[in-house]
N, C-alpha and C. Protein backbone atom coordinates (compact mmCIF):
# COMPACT_ATOMS: atom_id res chain seq x y z
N UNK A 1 -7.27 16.13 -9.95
CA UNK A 1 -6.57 14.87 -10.13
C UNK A 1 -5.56 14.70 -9.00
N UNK A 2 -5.72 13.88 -8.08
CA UNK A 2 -4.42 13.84 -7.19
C UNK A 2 -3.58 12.45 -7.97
N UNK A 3 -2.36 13.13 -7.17
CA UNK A 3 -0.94 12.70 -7.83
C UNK A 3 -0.56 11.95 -6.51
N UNK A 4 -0.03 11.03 -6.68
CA UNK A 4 0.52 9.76 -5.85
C UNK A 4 1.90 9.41 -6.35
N UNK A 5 2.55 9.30 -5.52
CA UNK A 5 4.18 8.92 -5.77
C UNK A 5 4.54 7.88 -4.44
N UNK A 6 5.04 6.75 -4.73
CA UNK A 6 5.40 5.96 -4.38
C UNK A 6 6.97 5.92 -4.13
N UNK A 7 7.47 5.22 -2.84
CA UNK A 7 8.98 5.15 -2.76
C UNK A 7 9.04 3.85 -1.33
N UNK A 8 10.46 3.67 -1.28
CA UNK A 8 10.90 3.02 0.04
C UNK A 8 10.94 1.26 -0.71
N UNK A 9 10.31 0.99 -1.98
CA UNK A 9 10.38 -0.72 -1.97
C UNK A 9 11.95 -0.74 -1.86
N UNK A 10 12.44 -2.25 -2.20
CA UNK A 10 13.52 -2.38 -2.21
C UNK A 10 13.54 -4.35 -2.29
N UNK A 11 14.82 -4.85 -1.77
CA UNK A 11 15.03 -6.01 -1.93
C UNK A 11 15.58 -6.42 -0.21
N UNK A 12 14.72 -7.53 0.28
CA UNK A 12 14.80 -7.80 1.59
C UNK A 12 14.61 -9.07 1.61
N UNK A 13 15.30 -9.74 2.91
CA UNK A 13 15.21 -11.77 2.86
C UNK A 13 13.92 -11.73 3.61
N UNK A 14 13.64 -13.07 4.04
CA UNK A 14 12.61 -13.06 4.82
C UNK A 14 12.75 -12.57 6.48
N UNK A 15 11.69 -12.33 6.55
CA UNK A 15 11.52 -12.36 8.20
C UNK A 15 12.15 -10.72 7.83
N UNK A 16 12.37 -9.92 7.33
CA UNK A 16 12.76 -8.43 7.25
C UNK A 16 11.73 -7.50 7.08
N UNK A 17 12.43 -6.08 7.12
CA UNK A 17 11.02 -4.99 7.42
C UNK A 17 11.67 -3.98 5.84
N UNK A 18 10.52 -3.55 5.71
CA UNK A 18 10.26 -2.24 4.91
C UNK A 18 9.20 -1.15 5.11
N UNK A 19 9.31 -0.18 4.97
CA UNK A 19 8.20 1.20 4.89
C UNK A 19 8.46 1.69 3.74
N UNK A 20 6.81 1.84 3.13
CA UNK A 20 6.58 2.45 2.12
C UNK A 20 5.98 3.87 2.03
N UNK A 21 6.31 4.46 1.36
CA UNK A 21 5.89 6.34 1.58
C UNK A 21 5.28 6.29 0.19
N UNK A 22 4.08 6.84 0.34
CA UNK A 22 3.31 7.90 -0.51
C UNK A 22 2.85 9.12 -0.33
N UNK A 23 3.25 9.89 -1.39
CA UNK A 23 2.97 11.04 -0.96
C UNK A 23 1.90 11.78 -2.17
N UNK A 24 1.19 12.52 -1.43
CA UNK A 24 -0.02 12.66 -2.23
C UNK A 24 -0.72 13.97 -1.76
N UNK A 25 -1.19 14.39 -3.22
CA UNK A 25 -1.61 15.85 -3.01
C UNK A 25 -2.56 16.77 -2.71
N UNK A 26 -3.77 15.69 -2.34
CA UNK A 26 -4.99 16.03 -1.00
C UNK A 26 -4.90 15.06 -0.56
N UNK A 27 -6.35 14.64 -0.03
CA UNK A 27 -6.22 13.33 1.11
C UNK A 27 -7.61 13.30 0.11
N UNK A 28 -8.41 11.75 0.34
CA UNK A 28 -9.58 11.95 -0.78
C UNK A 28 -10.44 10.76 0.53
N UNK A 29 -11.80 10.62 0.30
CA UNK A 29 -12.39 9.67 1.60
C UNK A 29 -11.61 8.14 1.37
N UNK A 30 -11.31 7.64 -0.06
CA UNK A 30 -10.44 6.51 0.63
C UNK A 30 -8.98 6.38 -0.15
N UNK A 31 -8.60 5.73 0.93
CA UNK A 31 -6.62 5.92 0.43
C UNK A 31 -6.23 4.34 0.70
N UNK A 32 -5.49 3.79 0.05
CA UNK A 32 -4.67 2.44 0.64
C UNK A 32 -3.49 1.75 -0.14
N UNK A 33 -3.56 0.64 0.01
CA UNK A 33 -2.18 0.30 -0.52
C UNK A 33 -2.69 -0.96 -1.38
N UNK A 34 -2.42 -1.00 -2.86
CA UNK A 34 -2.38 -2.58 -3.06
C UNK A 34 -1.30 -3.15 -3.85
N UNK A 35 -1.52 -4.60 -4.23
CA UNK A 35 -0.25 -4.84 -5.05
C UNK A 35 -0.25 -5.96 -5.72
N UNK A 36 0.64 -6.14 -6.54
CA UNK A 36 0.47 -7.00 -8.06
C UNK A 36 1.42 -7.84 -7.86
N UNK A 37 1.54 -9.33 -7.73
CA UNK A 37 2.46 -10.29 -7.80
C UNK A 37 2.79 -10.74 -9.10
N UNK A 38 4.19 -11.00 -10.02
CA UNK A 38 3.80 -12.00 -11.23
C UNK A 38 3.14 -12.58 -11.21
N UNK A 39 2.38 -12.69 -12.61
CA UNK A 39 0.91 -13.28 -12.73
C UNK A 39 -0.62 -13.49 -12.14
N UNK A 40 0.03 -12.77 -11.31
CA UNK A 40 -1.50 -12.54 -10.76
C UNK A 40 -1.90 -11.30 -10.82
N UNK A 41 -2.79 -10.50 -10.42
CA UNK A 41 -3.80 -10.09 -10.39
C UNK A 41 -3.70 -8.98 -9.23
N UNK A 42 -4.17 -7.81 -9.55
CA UNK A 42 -3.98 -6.48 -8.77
C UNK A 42 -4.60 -7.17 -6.97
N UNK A 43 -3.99 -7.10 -6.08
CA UNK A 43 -5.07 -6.96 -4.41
C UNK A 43 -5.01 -6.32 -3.82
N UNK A 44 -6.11 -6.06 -2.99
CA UNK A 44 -5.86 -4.91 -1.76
C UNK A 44 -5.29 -5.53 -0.91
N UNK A 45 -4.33 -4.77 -0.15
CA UNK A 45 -2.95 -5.29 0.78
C UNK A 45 -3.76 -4.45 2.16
N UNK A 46 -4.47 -2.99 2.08
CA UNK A 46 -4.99 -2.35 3.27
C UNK A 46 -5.78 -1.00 2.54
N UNK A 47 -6.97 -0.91 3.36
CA UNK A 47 -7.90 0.48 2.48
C UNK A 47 -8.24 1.20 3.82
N UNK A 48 -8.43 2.29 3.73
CA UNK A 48 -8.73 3.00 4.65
C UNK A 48 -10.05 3.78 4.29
N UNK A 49 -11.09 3.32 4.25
CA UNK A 49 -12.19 4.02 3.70
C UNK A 49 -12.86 4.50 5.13
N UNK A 50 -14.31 4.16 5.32
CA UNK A 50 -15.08 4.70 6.76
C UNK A 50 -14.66 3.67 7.84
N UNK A 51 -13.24 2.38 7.45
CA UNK A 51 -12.74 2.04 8.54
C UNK A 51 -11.39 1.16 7.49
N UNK A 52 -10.59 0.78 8.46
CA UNK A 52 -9.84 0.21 8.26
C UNK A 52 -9.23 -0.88 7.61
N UNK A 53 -9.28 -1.89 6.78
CA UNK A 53 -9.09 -3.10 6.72
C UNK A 53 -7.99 -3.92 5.82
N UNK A 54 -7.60 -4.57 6.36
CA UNK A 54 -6.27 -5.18 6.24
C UNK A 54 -6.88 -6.65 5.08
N UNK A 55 -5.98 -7.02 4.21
CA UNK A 55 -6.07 -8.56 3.74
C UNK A 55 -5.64 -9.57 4.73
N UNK A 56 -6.34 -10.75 5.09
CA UNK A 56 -6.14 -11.88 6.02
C UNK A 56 -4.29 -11.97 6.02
N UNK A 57 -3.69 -11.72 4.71
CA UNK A 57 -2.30 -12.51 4.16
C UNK A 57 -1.15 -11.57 5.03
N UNK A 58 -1.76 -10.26 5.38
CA UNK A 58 -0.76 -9.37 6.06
C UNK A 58 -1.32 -8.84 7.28
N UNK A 59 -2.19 -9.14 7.99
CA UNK A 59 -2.93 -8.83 9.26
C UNK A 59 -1.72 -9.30 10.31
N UNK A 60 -1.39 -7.96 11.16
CA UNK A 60 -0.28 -8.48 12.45
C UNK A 60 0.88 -8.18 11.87
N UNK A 61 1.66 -8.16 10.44
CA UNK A 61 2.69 -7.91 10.21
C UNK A 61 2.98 -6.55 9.42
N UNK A 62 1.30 -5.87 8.89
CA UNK A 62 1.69 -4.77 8.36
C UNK A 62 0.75 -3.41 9.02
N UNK A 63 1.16 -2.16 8.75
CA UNK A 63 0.03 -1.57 8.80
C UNK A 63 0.11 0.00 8.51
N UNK A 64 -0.83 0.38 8.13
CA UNK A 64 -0.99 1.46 7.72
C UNK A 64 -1.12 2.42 8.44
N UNK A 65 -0.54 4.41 7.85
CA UNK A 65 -0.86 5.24 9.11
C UNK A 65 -0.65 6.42 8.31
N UNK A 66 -0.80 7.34 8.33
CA UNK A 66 -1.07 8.57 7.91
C UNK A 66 -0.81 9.73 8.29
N UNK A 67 0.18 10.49 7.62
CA UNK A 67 0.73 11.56 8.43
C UNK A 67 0.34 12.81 7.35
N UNK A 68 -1.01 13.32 7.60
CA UNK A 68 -1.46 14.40 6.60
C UNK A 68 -0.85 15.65 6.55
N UNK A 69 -0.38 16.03 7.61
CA UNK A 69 0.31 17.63 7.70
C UNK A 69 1.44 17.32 6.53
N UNK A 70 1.96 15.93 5.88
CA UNK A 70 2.94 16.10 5.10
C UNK A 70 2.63 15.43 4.11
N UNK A 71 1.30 15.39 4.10
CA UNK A 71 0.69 14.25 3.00
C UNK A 71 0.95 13.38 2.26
N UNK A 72 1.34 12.50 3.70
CA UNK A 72 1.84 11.20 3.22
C UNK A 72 1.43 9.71 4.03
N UNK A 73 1.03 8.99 3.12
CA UNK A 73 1.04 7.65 3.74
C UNK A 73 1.83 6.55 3.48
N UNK A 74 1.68 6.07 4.91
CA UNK A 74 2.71 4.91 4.92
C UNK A 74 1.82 3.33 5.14
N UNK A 75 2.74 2.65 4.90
CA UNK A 75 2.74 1.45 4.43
C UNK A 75 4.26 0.18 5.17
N UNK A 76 4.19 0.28 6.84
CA UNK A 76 5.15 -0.11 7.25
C UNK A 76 4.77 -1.86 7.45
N UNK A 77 5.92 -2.39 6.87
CA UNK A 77 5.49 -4.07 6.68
C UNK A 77 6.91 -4.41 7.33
N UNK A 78 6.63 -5.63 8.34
CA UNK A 78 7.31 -6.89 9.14
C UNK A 78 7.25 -7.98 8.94
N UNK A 79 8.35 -8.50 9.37
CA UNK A 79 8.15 -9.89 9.19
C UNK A 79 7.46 -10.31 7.85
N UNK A 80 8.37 -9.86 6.50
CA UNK A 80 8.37 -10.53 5.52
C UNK A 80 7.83 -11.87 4.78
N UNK A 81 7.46 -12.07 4.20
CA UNK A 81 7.52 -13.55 3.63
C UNK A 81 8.20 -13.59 2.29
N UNK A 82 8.22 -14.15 1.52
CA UNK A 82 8.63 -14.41 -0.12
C UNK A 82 7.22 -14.02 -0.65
N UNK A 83 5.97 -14.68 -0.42
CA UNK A 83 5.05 -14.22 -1.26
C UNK A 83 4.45 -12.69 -0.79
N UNK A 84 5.23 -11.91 -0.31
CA UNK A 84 4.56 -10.65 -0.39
C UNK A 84 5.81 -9.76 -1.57
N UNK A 85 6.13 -10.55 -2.24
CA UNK A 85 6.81 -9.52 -3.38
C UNK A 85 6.13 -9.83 -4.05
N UNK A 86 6.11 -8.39 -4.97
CA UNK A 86 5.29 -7.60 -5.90
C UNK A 86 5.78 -6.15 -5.95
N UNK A 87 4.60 -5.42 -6.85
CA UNK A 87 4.44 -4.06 -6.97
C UNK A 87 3.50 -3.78 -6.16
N UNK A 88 3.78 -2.48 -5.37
CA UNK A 88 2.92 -2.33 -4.50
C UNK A 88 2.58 -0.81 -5.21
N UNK A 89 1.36 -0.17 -5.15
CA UNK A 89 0.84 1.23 -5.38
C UNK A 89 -0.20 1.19 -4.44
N UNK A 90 0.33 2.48 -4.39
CA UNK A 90 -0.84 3.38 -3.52
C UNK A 90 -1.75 4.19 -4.68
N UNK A 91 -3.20 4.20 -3.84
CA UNK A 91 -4.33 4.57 -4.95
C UNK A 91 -5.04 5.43 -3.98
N UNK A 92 -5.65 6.18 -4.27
CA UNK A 92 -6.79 7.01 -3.54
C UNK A 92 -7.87 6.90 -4.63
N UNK A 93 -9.04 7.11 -3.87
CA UNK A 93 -10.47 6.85 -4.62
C UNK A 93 -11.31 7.94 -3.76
N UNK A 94 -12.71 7.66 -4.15
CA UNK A 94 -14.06 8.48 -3.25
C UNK A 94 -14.94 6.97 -2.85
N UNK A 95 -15.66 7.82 -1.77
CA UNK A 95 -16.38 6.58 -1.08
C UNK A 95 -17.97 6.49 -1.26
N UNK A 96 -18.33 5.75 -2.12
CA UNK A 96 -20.11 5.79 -2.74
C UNK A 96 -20.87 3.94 -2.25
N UNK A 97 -20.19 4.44 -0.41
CA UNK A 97 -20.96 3.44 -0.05
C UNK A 97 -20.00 1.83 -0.09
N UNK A 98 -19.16 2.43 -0.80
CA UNK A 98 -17.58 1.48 -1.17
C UNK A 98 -16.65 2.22 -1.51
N UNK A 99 -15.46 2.11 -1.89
CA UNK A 99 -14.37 2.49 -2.50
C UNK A 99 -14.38 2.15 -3.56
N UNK A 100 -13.96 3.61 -4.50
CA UNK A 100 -13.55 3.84 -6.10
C UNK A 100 -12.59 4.27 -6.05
N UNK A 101 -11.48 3.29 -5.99
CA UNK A 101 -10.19 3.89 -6.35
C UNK A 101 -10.57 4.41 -7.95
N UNK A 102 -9.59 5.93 -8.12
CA UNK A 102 -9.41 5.99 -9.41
C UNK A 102 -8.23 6.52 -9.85
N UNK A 103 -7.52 6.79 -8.70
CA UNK A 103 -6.03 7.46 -8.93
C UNK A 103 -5.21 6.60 -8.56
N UNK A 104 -4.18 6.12 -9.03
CA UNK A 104 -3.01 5.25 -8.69
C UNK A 104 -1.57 5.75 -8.69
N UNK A 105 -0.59 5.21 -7.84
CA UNK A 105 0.53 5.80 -8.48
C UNK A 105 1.41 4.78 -9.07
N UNK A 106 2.71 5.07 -9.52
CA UNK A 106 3.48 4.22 -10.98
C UNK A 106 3.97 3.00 -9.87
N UNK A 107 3.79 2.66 -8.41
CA UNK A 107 4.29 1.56 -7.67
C UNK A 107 5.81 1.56 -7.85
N UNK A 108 5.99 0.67 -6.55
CA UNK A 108 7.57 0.17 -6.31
C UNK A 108 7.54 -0.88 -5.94
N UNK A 109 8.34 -1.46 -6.40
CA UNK A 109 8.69 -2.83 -6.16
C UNK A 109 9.41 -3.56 -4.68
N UNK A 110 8.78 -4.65 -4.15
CA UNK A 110 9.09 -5.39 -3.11
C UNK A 110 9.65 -6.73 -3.90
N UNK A 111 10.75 -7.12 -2.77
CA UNK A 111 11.55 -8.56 -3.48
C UNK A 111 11.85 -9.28 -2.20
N UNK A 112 10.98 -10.17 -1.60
CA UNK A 112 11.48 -10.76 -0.49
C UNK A 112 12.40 -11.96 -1.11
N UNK A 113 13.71 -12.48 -0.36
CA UNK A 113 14.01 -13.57 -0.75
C UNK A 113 13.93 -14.85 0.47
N UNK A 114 14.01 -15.80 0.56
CA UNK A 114 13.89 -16.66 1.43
C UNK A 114 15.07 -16.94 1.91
């Protein structure tokens, strides 16, 4: 079972930066970041499976990177908007041709204000 722990959200205006740390206790074929706005609906924000890929909504302002010797990934986001608050979690899954996330962690919260 890997364990995922989440940290770094916080409360930021627009146009501001945050990095998010997860830290996690193997590395598994896919790892990424997603996140839950009120009322809506879980999304992928960035997955790292047999390549890279970002959601259209944060392409250029965020990105992902991986520092395994301390098994941890990050999640460094710019240039803010208001609609990127939410809960953000990091999930790791296995790769069967797609991604199965099946591990999540308890998320942290992002609060952009305008």
């Amino acid at each position: 079972q890997v364990q995922l722990v989440e940290s770094g959200g916080g409360s930021v205006q627009a146009g501001g930066s945050l990095r998010l740390s997860c830290t996690y206790t193997y590395l598994t074929g896919c790892m990424g970041w997603f996140r839950q706005a009120p009322g809506k609906e879980r999304e992928g924000v960035v997955i790292i499976g047999r390549s890279t890929r970002y959601a259209d909504s944060v392409k250029g302002r965020f990105t992902i990177s991986l520092e395994n010797a301390k098994k941890i990934l990050y999640l460094q986001m710019n240039s803010l908007k208001p609609e990127d608050t939410g809960i953000y979690y990091c999930a790791a899954g296995d790769w069967y041709g797609t991604c199965d996330f099946k591990h999540w962690g308890q998320g942290t919260q992002v609060t952009v204000s305008s």
